[in-house]
N, C-alpha and C. Protein backbone atom coordinates (compact mmCIF):
# COMPACT_ATOMS: atom_id res chain seq x y z
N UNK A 1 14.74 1.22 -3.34
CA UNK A 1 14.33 1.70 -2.05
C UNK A 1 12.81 1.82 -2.03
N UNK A 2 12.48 1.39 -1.09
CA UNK A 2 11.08 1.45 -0.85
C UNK A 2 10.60 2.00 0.23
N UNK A 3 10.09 2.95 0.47
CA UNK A 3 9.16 3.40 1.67
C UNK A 3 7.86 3.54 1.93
N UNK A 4 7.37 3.94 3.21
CA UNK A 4 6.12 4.18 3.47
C UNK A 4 5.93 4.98 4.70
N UNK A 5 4.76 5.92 3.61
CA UNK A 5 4.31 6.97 3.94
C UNK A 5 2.84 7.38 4.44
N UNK A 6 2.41 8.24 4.73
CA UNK A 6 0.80 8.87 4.34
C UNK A 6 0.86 9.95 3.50
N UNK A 7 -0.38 9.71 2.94
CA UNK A 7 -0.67 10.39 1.37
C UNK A 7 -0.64 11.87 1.73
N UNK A 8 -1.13 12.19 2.68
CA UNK A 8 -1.35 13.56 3.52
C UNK A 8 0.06 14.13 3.66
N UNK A 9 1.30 13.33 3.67
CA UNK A 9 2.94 13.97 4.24
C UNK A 9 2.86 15.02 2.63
N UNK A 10 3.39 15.76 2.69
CA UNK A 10 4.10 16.95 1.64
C UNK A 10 5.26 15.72 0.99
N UNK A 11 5.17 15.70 -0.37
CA UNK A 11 6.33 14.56 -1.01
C UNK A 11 7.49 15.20 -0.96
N UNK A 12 8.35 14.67 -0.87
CA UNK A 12 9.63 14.71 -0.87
C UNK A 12 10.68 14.38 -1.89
N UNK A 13 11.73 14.69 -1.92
CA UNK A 13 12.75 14.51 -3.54
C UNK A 13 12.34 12.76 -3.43
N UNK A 14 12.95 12.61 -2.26
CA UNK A 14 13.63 10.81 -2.66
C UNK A 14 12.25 10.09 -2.27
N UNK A 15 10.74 10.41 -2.91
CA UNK A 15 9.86 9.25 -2.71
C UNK A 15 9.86 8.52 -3.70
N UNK A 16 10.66 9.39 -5.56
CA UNK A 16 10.20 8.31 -6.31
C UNK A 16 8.72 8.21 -7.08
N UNK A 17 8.50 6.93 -7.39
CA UNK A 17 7.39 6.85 -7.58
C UNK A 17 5.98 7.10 -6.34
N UNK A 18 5.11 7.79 -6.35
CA UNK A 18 4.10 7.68 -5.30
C UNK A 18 2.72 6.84 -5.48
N UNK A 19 2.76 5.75 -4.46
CA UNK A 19 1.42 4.92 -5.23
C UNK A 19 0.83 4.95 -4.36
N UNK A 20 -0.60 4.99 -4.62
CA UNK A 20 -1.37 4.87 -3.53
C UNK A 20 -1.83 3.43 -3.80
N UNK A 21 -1.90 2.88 -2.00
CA UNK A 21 -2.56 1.40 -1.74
C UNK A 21 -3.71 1.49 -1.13
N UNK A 22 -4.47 2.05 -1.63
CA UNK A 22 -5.78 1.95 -0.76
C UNK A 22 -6.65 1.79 -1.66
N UNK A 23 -8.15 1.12 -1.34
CA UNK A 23 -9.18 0.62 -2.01
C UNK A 23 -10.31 2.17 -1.80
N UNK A 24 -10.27 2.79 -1.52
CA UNK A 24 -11.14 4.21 -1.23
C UNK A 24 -9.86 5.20 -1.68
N UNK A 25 -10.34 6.11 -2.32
CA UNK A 25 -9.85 7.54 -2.41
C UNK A 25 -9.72 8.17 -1.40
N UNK A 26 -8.78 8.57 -0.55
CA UNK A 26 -8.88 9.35 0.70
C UNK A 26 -9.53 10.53 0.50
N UNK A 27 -10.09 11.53 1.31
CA UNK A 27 -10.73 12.72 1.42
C UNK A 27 -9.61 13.91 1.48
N UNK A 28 -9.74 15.07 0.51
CA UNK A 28 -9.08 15.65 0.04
C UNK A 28 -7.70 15.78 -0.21
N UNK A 29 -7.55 15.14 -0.92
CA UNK A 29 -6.34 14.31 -1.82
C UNK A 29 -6.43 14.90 -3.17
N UNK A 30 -5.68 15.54 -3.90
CA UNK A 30 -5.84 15.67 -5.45
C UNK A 30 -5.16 14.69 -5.51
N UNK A 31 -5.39 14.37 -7.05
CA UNK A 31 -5.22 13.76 -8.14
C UNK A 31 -3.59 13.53 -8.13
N UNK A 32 -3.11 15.02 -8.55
CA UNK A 32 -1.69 15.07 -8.43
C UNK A 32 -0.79 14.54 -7.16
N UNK A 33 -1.49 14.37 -5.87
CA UNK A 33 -0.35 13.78 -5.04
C UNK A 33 0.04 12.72 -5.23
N UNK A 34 -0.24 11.86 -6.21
CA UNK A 34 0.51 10.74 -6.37
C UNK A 34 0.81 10.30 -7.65
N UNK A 35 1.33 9.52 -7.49
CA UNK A 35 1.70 9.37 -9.31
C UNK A 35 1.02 8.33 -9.95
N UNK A 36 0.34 7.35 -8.93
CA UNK A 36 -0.52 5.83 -9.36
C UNK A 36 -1.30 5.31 -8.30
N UNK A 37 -2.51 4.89 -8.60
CA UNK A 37 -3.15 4.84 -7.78
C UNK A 37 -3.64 2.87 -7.69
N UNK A 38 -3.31 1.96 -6.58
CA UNK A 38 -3.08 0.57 -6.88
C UNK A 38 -4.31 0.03 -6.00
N UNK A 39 -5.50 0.43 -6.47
CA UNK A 39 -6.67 -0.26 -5.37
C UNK A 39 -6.60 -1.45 -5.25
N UNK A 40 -6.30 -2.42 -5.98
CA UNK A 40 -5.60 -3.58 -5.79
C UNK A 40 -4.96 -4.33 -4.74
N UNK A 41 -3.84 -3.57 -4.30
CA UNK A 41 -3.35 -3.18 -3.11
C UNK A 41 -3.82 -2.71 -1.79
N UNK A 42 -4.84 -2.35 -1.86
CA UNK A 42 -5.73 -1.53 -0.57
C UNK A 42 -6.41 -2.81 0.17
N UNK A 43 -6.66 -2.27 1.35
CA UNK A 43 -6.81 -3.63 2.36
C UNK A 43 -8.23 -4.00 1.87
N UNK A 44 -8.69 -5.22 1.73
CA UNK A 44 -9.99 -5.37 0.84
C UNK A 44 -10.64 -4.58 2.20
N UNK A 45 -12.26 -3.80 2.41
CA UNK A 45 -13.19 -3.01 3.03
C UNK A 45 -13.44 -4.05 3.85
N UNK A 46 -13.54 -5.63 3.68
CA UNK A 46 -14.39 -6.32 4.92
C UNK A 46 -13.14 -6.66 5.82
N UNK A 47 -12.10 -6.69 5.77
CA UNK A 47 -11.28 -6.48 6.57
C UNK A 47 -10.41 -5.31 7.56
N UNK A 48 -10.70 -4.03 6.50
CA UNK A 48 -10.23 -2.80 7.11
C UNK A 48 -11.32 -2.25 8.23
N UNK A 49 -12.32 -2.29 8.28
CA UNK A 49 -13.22 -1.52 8.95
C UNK A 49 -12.95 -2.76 10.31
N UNK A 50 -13.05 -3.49 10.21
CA UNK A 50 -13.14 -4.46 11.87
C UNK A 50 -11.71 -4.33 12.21
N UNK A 51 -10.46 -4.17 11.41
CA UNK A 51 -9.35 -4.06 12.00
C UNK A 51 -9.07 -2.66 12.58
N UNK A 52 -9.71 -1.58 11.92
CA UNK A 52 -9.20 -0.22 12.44
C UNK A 52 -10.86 -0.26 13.50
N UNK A 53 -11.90 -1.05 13.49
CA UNK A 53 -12.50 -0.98 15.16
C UNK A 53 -12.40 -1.43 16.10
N UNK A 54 -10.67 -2.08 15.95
CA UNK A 54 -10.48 -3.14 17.19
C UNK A 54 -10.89 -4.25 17.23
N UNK A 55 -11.84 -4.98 15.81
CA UNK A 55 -12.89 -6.33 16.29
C UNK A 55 -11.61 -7.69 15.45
N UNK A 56 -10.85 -7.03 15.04
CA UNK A 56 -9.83 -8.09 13.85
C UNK A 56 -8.65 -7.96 14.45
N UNK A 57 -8.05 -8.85 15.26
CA UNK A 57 -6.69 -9.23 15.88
C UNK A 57 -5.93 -9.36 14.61
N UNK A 58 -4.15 -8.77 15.00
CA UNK A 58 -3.30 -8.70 13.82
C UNK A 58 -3.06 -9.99 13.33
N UNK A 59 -3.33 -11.17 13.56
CA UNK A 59 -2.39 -12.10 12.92
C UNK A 59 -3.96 -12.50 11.50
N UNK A 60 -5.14 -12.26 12.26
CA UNK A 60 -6.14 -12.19 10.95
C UNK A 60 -6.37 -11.76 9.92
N UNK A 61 -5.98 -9.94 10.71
CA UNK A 61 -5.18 -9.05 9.85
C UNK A 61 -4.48 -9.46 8.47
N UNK A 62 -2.97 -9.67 9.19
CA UNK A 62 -1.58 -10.25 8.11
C UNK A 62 -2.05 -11.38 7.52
N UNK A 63 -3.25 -12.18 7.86
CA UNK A 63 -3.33 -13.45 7.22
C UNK A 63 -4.73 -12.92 5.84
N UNK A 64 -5.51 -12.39 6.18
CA UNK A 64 -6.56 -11.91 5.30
C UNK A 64 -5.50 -10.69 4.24
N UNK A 65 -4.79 -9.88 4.63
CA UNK A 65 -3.94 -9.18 3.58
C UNK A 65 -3.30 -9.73 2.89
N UNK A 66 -2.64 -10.88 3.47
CA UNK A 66 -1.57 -11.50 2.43
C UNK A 66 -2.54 -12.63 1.76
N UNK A 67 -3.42 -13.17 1.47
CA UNK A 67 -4.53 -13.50 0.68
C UNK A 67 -4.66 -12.50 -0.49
N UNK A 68 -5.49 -11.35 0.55
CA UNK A 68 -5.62 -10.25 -0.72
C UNK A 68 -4.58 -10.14 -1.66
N UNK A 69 -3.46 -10.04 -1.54
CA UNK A 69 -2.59 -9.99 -1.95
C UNK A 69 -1.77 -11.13 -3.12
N UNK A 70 -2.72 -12.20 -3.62
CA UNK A 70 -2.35 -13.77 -3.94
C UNK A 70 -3.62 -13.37 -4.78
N UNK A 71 -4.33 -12.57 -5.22
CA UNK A 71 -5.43 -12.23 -5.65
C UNK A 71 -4.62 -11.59 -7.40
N UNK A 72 -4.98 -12.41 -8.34
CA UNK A 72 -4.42 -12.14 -9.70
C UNK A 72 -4.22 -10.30 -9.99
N UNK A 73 -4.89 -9.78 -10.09
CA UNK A 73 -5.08 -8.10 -10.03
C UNK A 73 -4.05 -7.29 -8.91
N UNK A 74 -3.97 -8.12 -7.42
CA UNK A 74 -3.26 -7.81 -6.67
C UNK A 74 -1.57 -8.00 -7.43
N UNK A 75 -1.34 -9.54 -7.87
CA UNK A 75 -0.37 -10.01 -7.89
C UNK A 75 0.61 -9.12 -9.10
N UNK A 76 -0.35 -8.95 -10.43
CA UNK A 76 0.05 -8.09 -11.30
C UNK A 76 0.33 -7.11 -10.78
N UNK A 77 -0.67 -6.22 -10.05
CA UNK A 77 0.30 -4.49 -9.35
C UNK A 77 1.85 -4.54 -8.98
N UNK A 78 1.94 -5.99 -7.83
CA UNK A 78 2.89 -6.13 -7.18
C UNK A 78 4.26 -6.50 -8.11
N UNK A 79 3.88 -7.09 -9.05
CA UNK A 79 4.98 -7.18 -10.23
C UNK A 79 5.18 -6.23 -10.90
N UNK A 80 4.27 -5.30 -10.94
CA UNK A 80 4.59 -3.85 -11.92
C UNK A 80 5.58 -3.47 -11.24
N UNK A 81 5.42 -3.01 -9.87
CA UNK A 81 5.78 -2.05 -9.34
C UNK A 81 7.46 -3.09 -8.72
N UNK A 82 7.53 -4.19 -8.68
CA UNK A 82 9.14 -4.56 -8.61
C UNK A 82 9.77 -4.54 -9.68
N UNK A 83 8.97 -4.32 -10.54
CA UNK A 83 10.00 -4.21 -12.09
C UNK A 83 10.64 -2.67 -12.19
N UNK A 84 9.70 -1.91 -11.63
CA UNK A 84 10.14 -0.16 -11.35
C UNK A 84 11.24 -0.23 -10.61
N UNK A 85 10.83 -1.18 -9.11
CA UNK A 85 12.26 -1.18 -8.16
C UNK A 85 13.70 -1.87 -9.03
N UNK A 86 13.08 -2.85 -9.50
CA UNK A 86 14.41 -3.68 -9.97
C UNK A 86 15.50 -2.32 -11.09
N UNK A 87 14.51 -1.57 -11.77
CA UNK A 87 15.31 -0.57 -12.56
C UNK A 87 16.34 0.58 -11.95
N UNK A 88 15.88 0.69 -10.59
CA UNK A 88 16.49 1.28 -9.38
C UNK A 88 15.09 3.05 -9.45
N UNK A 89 14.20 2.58 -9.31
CA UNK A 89 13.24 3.96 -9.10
C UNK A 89 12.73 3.22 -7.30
N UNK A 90 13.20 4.66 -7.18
CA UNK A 90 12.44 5.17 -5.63
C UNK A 90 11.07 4.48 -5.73
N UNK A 91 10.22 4.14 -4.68
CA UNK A 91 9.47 3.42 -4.63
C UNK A 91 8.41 4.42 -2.80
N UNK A 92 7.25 5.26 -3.47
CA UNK A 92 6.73 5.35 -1.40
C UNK A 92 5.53 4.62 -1.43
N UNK A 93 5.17 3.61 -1.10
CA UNK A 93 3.60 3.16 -0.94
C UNK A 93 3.11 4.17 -0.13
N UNK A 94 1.57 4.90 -0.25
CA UNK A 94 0.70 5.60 0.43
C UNK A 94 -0.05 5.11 1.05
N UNK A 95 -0.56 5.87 2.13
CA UNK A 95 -1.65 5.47 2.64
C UNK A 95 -2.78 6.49 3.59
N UNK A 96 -4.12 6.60 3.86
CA UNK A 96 -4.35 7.44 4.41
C UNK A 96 -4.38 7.11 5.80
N UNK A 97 -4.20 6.12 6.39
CA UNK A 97 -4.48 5.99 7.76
C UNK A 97 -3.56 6.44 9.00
N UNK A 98 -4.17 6.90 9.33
CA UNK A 98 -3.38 7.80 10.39
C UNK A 98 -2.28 6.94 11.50
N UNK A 99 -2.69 6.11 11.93
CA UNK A 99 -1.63 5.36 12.86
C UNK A 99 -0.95 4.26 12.16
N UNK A 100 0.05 4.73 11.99
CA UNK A 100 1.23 3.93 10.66
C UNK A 100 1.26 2.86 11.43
N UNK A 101 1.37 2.45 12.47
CA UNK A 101 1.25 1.11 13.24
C UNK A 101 0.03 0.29 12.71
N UNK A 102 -0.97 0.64 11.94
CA UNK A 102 -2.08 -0.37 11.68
C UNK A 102 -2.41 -0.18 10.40
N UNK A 103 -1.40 -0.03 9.76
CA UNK A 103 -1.43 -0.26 8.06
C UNK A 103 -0.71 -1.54 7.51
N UNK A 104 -1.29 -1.74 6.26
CA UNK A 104 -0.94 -3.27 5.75
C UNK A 104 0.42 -2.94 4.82
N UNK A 105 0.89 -1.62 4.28
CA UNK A 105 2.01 -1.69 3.66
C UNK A 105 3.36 -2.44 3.95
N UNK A 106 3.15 -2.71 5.56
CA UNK A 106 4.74 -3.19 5.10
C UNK A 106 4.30 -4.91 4.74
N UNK A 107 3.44 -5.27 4.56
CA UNK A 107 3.29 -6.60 4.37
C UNK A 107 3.00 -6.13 2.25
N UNK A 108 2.52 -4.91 1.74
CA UNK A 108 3.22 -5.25 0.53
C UNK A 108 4.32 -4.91 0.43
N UNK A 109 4.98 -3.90 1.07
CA UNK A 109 6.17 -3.54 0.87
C UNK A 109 6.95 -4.82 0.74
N UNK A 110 6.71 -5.49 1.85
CA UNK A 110 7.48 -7.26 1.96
C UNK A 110 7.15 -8.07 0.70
N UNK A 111 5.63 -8.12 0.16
CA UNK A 111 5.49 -8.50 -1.09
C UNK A 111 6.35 -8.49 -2.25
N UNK A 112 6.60 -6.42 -2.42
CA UNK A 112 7.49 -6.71 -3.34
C UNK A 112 8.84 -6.77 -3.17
N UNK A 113 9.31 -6.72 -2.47
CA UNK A 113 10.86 -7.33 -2.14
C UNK A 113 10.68 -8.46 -2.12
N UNK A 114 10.03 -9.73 -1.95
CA UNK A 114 9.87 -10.89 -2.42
C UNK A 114 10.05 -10.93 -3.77
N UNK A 115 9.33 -10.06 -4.34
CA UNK A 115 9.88 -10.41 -5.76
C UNK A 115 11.13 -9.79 -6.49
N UNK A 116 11.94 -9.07 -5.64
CA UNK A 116 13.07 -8.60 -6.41
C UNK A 116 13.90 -9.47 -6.21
């Protein structure tokens, strides 16, 4: 099972593992809210800032993430973390951005279910 969350929600029994996907440390976040932290995963910076100012239409978006994502460092995270799913561990990708509508997780989330 895989979900997705923001890093900010209070965790819950069934998140599992908690990873964060972001390339920045969110602002007041300890350490402890998550269990791994996958900058790897985080939307590369020259793409996040024009998409959350409106200047990066989604399909540039999904097409520049899933790149990032084909990126050796990326590709290894994404295999770690289906080898966790394949064992049957809970799985929440994090994130800090506030409008869950303009986050790139479900395109890794889709990543790693590709590989299970």
């Amino acid at each position: 099972m895989i979900q997705i969350r923001r890093v900010y929600d209070p965790p819950l029994p069934t998140d599992g593992v908690r990873v964060l996907c972001t390339t920045r440390w969110p602002r007041g976040v300890s350490r402890q809210a998550v269990d791994t932290w996958k900058r790897e995963l985080g939307t590369p910076p020259d793409l996040l800032d024009p998409w959350l100012a409106g200047r990066l239409g989604p399909d540039e978006f999904q097409a520049g993430v899933r790149a990032a994502l084909l990126a050796p460092a990326a590709s290894a995270a994404l295999d770690e973390l289906a080898a966790l799913a394949r064992q049957g561990t809970a799985l929440t990708l994090l994130t800090s951005i506030k409008d869950m509508t303009r986050t790139h997780l479900g395109l890794v989330q889709a990543a790693i279910e590709q590989r299970l």
